[in-house]
N, C-alpha and C. Protein backbone atom coordinates (compact mmCIF):
# COMPACT_ATOMS: atom_id res chain seq x y z
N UNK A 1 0.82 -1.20 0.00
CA UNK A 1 0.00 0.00 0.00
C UNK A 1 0.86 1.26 0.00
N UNK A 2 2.11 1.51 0.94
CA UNK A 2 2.61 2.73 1.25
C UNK A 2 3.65 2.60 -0.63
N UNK A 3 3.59 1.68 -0.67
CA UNK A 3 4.74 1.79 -2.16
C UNK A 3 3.51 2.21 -3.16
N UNK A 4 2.60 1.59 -2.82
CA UNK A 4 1.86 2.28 -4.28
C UNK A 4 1.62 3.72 -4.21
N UNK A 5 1.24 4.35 -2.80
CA UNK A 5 1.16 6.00 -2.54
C UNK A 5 2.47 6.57 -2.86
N UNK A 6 3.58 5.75 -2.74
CA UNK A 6 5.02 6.81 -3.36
C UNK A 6 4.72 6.66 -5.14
N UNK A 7 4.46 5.50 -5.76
CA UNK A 7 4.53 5.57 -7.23
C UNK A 7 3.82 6.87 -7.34
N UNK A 8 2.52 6.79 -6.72
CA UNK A 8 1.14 7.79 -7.29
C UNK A 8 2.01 9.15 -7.13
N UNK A 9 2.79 9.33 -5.99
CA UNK A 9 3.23 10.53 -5.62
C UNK A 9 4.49 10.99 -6.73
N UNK A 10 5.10 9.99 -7.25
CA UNK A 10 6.03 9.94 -7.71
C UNK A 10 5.73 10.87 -9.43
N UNK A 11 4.52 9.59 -10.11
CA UNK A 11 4.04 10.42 -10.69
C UNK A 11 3.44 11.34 -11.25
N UNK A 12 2.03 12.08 -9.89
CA UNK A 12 1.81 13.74 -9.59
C UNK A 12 3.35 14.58 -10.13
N UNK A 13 4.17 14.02 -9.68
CA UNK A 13 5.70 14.83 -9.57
C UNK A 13 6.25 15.35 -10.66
N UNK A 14 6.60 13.95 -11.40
CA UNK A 14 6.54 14.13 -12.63
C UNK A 14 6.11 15.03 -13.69
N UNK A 15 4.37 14.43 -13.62
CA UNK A 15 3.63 15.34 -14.36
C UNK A 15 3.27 16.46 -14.13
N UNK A 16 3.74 17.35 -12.57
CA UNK A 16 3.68 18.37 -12.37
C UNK A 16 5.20 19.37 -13.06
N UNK A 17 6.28 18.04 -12.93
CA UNK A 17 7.81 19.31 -13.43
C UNK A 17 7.11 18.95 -15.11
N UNK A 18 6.75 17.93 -15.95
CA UNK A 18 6.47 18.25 -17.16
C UNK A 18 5.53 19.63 -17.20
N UNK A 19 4.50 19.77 -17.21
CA UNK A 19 3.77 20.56 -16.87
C UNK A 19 4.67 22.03 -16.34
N UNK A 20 5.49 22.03 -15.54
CA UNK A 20 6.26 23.13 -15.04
C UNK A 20 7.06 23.49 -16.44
N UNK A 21 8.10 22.37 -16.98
CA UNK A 21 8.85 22.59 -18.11
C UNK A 21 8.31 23.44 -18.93
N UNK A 22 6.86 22.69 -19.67
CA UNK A 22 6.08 23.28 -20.99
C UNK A 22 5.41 25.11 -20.64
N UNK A 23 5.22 24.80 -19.06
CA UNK A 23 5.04 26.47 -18.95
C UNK A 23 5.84 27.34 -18.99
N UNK A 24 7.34 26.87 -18.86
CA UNK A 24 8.87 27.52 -18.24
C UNK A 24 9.21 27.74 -20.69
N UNK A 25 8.68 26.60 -20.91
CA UNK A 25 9.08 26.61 -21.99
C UNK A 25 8.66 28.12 -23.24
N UNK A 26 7.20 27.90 -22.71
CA UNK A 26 6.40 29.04 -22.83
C UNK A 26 6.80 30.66 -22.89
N UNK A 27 6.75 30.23 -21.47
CA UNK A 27 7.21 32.04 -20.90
C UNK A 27 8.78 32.23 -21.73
N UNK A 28 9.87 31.49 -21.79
CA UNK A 28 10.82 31.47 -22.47
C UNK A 28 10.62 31.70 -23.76
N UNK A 29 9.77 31.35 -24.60
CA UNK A 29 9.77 31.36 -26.03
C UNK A 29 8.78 32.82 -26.61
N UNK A 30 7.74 33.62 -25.22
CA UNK A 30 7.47 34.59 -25.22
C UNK A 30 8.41 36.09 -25.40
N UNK A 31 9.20 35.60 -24.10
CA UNK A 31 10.29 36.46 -24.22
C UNK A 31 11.08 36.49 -25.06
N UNK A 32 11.41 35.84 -25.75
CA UNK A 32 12.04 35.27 -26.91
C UNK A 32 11.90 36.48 -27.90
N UNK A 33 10.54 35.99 -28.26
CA UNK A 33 9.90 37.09 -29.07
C UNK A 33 9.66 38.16 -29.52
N UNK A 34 9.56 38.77 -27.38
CA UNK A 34 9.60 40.03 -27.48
C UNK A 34 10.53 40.69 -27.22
N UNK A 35 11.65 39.81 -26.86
CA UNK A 35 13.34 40.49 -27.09
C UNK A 35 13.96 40.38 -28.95
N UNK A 36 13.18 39.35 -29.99
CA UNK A 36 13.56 39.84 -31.28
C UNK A 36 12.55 40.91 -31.77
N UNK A 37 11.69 41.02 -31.48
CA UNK A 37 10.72 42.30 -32.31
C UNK A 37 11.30 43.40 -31.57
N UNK A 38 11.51 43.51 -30.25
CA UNK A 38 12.60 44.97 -29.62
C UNK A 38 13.80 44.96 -30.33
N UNK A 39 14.85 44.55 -30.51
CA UNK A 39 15.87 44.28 -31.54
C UNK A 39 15.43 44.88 -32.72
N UNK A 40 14.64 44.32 -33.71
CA UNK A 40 14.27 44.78 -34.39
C UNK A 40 13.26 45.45 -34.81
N UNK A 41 12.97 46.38 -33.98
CA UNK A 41 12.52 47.48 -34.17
C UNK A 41 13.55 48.61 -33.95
N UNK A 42 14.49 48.43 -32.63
CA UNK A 42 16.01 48.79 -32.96
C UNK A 42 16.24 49.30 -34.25
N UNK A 43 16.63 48.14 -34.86
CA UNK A 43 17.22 48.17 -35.89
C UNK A 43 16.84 48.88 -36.87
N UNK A 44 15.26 49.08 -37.11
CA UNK A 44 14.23 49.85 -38.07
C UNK A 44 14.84 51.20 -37.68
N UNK A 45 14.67 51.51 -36.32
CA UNK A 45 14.76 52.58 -36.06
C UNK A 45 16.44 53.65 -36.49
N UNK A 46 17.02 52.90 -35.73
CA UNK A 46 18.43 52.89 -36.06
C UNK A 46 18.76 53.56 -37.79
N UNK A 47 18.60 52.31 -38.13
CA UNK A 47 18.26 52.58 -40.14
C UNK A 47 17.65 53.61 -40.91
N UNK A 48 16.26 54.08 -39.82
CA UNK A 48 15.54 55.46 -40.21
C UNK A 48 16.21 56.43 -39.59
N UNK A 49 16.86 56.69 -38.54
CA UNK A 49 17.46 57.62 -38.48
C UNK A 49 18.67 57.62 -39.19
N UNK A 50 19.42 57.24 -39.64
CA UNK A 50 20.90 57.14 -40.14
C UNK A 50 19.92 57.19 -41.62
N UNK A 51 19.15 57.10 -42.38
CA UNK A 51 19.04 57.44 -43.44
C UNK A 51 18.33 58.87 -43.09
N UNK A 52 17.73 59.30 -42.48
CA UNK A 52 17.52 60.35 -41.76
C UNK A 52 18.63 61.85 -41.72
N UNK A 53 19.78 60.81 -41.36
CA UNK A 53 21.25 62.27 -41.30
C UNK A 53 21.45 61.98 -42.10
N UNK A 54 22.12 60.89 -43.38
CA UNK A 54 22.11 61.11 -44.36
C UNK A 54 21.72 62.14 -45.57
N UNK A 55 20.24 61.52 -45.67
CA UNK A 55 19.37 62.58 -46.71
C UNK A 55 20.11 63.87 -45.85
N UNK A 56 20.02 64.23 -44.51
CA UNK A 56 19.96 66.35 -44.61
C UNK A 56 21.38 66.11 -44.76
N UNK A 57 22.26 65.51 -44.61
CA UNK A 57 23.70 65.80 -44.80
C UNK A 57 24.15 66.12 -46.25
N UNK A 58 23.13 65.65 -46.94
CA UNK A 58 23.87 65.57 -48.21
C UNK A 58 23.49 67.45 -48.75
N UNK A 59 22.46 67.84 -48.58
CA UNK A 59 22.08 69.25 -49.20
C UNK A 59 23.05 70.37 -47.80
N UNK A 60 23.75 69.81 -46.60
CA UNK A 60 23.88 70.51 -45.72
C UNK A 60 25.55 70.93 -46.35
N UNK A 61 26.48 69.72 -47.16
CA UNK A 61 27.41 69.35 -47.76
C UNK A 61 27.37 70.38 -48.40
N UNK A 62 26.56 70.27 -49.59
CA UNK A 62 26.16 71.15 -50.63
C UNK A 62 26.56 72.22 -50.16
N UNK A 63 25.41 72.94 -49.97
CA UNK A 63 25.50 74.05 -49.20
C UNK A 63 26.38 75.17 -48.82
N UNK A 64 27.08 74.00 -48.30
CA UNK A 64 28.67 74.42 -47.21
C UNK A 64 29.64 74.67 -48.50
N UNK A 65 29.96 73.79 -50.11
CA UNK A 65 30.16 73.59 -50.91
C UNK A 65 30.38 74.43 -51.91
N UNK A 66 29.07 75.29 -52.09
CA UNK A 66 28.16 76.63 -52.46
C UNK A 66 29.13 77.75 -52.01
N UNK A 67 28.93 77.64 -50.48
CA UNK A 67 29.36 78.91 -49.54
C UNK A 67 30.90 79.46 -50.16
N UNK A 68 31.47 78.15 -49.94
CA UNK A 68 33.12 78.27 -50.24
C UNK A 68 33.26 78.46 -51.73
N UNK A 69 32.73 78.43 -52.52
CA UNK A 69 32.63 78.61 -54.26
C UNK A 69 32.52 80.00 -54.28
N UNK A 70 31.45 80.49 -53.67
CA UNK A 70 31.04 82.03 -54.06
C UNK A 70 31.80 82.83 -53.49
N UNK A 71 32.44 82.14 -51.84
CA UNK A 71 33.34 83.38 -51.26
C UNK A 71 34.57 83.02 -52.04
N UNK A 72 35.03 82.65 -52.72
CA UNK A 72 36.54 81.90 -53.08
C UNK A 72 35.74 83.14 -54.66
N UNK A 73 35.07 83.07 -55.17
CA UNK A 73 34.39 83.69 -56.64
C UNK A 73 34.13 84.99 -56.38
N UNK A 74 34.26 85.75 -54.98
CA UNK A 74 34.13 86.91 -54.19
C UNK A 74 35.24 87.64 -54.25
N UNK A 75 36.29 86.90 -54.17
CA UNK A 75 37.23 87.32 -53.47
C UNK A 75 38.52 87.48 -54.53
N UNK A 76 38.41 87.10 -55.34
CA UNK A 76 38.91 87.53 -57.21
C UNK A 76 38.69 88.05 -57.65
């Protein structure tokens, strides 16, 4: 009798750490998730801004480009 109450207990046990695993597995594969969509949204972001300074850098270049042409075309 007392051996069959350890099997029974034995396997509650069991099927409680399986059961623990598949939830542990869960919450793990959640986070998972929402540590690659943060990453990459990062990354989106990252990318829009750096094409962001880009584009104004390039007319800011210019510009600066311009300045030194006309005073250098000024000054002759």
């Amino acid at each position: 009798m007392e051996e069959s109450i350890r099997a029974i207990c034995r396997g509650i046990i069991l099927e409680n750490n399986k059961q623990h695993e598949q939830t542990m597995r869960e919450i793990l594969r959640e986070e998972l998730q929402t540590l690659m969509s943060s990453i990459q949204t990062r990354q989106v972001a990252s990318s829009t801004n750096k094409q962001a300074v880009d584009s104004h850098s390039i007319p800011i270049v210019d510009l600066i480009g311009r300045t030194e042409y006309e005073t250098q075309k000024s000054n002759h």
